[in-house]
C-alpha atoms as a PDB file:
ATOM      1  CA  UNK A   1       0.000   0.000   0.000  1.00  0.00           C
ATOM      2  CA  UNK A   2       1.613   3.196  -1.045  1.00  0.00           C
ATOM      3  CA  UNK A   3       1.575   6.136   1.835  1.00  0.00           C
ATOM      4  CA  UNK A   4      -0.946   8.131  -0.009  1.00  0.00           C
ATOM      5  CA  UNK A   5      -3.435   5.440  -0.154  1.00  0.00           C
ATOM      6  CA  UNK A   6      -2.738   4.781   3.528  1.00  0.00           C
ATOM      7  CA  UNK A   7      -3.847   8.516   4.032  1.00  0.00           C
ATOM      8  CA  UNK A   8      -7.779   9.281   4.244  1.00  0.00           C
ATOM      9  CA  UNK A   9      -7.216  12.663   3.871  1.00  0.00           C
ATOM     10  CA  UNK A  10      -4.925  12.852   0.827  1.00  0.00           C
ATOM     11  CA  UNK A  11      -7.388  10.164  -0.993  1.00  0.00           C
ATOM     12  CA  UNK A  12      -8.813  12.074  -4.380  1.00  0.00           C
ATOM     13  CA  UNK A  13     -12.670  13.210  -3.711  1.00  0.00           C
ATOM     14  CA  UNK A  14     -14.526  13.212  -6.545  1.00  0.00           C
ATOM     15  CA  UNK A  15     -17.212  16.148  -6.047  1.00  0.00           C
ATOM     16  CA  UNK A  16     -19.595  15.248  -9.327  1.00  0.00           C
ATOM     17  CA  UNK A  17     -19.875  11.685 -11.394  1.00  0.00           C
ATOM     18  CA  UNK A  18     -17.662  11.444 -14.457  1.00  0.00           C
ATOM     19  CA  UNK A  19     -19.315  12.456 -17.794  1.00  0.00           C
ATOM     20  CA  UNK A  20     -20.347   9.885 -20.371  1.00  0.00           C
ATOM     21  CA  UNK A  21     -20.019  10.498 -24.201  1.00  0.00           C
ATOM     22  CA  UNK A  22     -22.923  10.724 -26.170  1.00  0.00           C
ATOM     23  CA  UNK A  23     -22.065   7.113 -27.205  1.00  0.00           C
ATOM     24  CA  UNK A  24     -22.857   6.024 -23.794  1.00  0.00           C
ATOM     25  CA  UNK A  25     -19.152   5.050 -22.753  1.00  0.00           C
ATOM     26  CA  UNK A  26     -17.710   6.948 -20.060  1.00  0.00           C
ATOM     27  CA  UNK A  27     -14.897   9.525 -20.862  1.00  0.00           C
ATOM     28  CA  UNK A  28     -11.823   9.746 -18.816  1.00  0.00           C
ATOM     29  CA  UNK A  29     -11.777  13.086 -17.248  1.00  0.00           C
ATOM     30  CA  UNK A  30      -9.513  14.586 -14.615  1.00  0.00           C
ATOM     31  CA  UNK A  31     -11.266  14.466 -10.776  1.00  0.00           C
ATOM     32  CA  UNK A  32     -13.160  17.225 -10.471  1.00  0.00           C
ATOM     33  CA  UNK A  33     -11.190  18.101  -7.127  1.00  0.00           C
ATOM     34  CA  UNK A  34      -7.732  16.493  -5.729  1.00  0.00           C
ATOM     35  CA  UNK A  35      -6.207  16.741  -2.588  1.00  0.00           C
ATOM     36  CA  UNK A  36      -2.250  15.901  -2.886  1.00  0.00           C
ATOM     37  CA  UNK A  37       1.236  16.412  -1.598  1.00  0.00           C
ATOM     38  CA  UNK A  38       2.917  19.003  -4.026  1.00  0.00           C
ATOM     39  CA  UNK A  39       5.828  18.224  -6.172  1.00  0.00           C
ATOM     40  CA  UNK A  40       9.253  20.085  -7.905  1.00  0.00           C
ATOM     41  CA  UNK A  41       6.754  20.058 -10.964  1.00  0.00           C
ATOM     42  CA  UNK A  42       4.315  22.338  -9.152  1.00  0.00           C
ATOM     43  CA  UNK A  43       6.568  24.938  -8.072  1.00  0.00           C
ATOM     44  CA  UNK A  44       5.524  27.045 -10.478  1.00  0.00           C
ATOM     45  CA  UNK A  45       2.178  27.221 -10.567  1.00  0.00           C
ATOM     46  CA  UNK A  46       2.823  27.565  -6.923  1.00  0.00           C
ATOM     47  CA  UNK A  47       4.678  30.572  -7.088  1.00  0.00           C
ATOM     48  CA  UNK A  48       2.291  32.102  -9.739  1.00  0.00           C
ATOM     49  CA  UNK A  49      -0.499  31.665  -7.005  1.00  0.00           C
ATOM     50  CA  UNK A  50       1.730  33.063  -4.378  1.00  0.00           C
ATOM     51  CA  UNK A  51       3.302  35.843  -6.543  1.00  0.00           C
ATOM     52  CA  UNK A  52      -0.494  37.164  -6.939  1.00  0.00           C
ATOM     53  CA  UNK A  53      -1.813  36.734  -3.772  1.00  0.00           C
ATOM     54  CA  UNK A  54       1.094  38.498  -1.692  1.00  0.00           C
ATOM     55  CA  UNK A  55       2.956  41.262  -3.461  1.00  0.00           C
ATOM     56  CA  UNK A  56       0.007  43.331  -3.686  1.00  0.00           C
ATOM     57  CA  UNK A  57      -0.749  43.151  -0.072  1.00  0.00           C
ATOM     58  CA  UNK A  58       2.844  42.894   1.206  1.00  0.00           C
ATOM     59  CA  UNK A  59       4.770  43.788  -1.516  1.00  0.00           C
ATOM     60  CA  UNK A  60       6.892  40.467  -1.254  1.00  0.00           C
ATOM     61  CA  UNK A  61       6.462  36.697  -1.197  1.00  0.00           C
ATOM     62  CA  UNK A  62       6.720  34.016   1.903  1.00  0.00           C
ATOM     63  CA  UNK A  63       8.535  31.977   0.022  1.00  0.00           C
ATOM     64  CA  UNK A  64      10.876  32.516  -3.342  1.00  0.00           C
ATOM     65  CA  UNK A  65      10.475  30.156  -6.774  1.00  0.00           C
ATOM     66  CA  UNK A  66      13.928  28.650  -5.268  1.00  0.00           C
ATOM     67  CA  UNK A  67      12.978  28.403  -2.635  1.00  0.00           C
ATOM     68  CA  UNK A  68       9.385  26.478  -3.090  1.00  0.00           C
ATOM     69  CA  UNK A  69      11.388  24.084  -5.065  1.00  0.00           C
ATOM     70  CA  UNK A  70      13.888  23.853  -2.197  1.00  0.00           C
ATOM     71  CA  UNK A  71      11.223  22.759   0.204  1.00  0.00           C
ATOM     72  CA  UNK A  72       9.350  20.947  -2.139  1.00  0.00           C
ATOM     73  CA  UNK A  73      12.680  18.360  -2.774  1.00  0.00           C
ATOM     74  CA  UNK A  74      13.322  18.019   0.725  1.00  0.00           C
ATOM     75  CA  UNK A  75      10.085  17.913   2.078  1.00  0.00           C
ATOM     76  CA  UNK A  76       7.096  17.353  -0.370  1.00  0.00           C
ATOM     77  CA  UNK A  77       5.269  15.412   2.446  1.00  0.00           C
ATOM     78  CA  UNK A  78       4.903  18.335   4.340  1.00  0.00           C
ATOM     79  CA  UNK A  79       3.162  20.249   1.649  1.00  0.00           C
ATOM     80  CA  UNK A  80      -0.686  20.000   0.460  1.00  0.00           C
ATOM     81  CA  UNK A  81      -2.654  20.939  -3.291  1.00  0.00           C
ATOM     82  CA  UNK A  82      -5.868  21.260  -3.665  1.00  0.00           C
ATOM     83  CA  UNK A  83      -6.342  20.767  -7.507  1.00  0.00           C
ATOM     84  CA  UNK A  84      -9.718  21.406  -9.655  1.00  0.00           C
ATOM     85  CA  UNK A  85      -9.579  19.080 -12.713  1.00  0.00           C
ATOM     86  CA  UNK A  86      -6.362  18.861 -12.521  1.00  0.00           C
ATOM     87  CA  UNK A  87      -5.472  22.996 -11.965  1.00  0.00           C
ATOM     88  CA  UNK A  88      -4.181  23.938  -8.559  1.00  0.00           C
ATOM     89  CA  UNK A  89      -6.117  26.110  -7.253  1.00  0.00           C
ATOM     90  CA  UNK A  90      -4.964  26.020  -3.453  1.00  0.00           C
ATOM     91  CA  UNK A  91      -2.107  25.309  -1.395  1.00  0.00           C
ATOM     92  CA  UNK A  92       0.405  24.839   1.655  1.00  0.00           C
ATOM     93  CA  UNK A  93       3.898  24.772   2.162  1.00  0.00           C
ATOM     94  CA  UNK A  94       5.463  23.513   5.931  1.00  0.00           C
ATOM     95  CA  UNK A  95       8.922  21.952   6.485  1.00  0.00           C
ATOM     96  CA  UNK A  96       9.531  20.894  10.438  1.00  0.00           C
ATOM     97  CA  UNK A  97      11.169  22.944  12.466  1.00  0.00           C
ATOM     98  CA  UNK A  98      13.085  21.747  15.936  1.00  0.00           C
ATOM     99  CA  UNK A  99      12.757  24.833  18.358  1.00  0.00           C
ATOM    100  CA  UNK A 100      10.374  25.995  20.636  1.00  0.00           C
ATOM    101  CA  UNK A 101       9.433  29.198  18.971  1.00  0.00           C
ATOM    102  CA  UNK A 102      10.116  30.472  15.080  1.00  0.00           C
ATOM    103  CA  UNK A 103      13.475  32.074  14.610  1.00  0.00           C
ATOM    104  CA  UNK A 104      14.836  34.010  11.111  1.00  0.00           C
ATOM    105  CA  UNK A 105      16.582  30.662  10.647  1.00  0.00           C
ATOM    106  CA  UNK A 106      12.947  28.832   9.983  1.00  0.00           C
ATOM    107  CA  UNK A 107      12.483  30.784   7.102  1.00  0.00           C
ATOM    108  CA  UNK A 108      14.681  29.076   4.986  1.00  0.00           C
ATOM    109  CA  UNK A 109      15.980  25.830   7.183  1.00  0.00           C
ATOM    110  CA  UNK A 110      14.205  22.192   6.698  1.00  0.00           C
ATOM    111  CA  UNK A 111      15.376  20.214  10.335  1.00  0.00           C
ATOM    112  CA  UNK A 112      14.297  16.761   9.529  1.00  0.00           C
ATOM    113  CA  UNK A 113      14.828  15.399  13.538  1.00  0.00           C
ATOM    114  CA  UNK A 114      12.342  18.519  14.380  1.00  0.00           C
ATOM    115  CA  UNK A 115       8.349  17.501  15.774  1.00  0.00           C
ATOM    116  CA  UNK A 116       7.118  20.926  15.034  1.00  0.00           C
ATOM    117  CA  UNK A 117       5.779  21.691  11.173  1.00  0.00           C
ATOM    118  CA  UNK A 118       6.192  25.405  10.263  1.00  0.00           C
ATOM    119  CA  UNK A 119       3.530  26.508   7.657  1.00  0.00           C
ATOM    120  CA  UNK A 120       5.558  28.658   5.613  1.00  0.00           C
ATOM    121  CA  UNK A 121       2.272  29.763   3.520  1.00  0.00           C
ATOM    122  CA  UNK A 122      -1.380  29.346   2.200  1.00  0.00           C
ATOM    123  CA  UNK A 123      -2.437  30.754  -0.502  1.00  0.00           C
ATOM    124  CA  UNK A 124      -5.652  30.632  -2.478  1.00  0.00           C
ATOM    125  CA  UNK A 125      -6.000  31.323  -6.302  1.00  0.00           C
ATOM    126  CA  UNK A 126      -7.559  34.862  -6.723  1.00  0.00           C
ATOM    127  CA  UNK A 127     -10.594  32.891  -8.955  1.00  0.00           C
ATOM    128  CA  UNK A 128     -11.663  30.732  -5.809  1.00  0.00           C
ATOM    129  CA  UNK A 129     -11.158  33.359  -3.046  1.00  0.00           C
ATOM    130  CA  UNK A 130     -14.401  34.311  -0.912  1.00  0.00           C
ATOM    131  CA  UNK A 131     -15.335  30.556  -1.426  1.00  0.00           C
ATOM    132  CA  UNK A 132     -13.808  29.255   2.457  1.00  0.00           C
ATOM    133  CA  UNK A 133     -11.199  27.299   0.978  1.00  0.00           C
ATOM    134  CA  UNK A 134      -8.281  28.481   2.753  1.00  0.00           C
ATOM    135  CA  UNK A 135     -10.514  27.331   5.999  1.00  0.00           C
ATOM    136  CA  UNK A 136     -11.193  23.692   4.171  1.00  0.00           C
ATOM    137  CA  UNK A 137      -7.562  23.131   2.982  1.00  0.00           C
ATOM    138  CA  UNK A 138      -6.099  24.212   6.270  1.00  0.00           C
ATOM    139  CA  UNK A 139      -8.538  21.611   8.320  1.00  0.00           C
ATOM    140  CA  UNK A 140      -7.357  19.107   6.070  1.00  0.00           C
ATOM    141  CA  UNK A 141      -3.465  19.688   6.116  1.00  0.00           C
ATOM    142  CA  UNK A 142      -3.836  19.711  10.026  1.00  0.00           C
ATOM    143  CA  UNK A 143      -6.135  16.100   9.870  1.00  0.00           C
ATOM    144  CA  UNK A 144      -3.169  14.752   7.416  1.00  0.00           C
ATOM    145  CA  UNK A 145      -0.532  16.237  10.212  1.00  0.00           C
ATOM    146  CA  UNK A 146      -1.952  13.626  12.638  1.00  0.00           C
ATOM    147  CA  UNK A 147      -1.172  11.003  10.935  1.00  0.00           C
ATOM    148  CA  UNK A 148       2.660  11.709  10.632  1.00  0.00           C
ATOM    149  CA  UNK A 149       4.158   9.924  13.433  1.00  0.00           C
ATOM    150  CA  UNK A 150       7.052  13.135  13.669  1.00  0.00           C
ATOM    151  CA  UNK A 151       4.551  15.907  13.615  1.00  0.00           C
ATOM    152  CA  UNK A 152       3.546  17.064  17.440  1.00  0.00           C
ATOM    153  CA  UNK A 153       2.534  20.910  16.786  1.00  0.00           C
ATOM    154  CA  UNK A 154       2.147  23.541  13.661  1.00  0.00           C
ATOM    155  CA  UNK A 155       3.675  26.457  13.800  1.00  0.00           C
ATOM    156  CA  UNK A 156       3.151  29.846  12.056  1.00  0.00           C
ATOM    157  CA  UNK A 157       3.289  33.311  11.838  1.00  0.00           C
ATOM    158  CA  UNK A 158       1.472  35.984  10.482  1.00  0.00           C
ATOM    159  CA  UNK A 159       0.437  39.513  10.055  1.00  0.00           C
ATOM    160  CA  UNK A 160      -2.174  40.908  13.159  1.00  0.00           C
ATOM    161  CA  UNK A 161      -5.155  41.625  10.542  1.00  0.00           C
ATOM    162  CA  UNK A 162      -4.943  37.092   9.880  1.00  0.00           C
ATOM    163  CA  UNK A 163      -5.349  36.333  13.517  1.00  0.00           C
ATOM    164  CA  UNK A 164      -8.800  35.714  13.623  1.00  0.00           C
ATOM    165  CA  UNK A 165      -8.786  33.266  10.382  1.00  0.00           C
ATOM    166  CA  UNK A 166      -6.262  31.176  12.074  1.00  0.00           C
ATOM    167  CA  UNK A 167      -7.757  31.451  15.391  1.00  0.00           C
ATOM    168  CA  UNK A 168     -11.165  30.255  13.393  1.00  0.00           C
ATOM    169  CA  UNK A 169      -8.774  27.230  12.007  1.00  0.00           C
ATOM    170  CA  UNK A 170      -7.640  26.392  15.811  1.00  0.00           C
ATOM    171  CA  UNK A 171      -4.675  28.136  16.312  1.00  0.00           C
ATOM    172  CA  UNK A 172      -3.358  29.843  19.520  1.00  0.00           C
ATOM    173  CA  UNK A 173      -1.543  33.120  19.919  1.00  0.00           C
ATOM    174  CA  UNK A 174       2.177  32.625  21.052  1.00  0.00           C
ATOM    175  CA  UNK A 175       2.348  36.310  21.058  1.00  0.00           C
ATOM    176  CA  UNK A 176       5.061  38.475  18.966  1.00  0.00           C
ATOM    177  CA  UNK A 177       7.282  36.452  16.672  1.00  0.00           C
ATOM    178  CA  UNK A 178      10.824  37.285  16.904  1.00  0.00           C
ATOM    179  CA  UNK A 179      11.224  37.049  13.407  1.00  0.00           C
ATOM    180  CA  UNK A 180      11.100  40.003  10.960  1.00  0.00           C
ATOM    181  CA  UNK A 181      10.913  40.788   6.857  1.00  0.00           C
ATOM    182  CA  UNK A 182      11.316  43.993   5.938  1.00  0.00           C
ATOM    183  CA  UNK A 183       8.837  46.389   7.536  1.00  0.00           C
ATOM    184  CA  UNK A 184       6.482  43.925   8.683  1.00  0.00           C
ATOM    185  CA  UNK A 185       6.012  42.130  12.083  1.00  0.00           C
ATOM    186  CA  UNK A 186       4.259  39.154  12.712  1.00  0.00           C
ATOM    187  CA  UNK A 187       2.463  37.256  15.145  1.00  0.00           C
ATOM    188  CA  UNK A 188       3.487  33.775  16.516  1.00  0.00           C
ATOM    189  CA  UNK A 189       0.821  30.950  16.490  1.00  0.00           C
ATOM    190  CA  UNK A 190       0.642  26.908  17.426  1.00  0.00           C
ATOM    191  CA  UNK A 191      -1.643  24.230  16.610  1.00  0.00           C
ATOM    192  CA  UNK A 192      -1.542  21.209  18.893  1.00  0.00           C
ATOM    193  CA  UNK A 193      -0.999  18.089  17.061  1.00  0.00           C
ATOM    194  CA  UNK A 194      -2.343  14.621  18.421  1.00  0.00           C
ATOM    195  CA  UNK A 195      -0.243  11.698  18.465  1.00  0.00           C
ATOM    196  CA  UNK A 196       0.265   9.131  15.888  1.00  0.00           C
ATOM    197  CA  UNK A 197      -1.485   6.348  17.806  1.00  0.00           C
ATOM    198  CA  UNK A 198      -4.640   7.881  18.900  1.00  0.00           C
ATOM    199  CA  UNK A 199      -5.087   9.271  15.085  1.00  0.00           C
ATOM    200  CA  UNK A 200      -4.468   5.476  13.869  1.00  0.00           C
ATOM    201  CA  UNK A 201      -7.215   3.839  16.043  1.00  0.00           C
ATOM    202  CA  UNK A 202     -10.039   6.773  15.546  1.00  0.00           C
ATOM    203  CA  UNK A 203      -9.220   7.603  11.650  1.00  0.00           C
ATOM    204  CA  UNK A 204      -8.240   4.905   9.841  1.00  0.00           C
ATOM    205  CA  UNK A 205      -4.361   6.462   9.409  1.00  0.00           C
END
């Protein structure tokens, strides 16, 4: 059994039936909407998404095009695409991360012995927005978090106006994070992850 399949929460869902040909056979057609770990091949349709969603607002990205495919080499587990007949139209990005708290290090740094996964960014494509995705894709990456044996919190940080979303998505206030781009400062926030075992018995991971 490959890990995906082992994975309720990664599994395809197929939202409508597939369409038949007016000959009555049934045409292959992509799912109408995926849920996968991201690959080097998606980096840039990740960073397109990205590109869009934060230089307006912030006037710079979370994350670079080298470095998306950075973390998505080391670490594609860690990541999460929602895809519409086959077109991403959502995503994550974490890596783990082996300190208490966030540091400037985080930012760019994959520590594979670390139980802490730091969400280095959601984004939504600006066609979809307004729909609660980012809400949907973010319960799911957490759900798929407790069934990776490592995983024991989430970590990330954000700007004071996103607060409430992630507080809405289960999230706690650490308070200020001590990490800083640019201009902007950020606010700290943790998700408690449950352990492997009791995820395994109750979910089917």
């Amino acid at each position: 059994m490959s890990a995906l399949s082992a994975l309720p929460f990664l599994k395809p869902v197929h939202l409508r039936p597939p369409r038949s040909s007016p000959g009555g056979q049934r045409r292959h057609t992509l799912p109408a909407s995926e849920f996968r770990c991201l690959s080097p091949e998606d980096a840039v349709s990740v960073f397109e998404i990205e590109r869009e969603a934060f230089i307006s607002v912030s006037g710079d990205c979370p994350l670079h095009l080298d470095e998306i495919r950075h973390f998505l080499n080391l670490c594609p587990e860690l990541s999460l695409g929602w895809f519409e007949e086959g077109r991403l139209v959502a995503f994550i990005i974490g890596s783990l991360w082996d300190q208490e708290r966030l540091s400037q290090a985080a930012l760019t740094l994959h520590k594979a012995q670390g139980s802490a996964v730091h969400i280095h960014v959601l984004a939504v494509h600006r066609t979809v927005r307004q729909q609660g995705k980012g809400s949907i894709l973010m319960w799911r990456y957490l759900q798929y978090l407790r069934c990776l044996p490592a995983a024991r919190r989430a970590l990330l940080m954000c700007e004071p106006f996103l607060v409430p979303f992630y507080q809405k998505c289960g999230f706690e206030p650490l308070g200020p994070c001590q990490v800083t781009v640019g201009d902007l400062a950020f606010v700290e926030m943790q998700h408690a992850v449950r352990g492997h075992a009791f995820m395994r018995r109750n979910s089917g991971c």
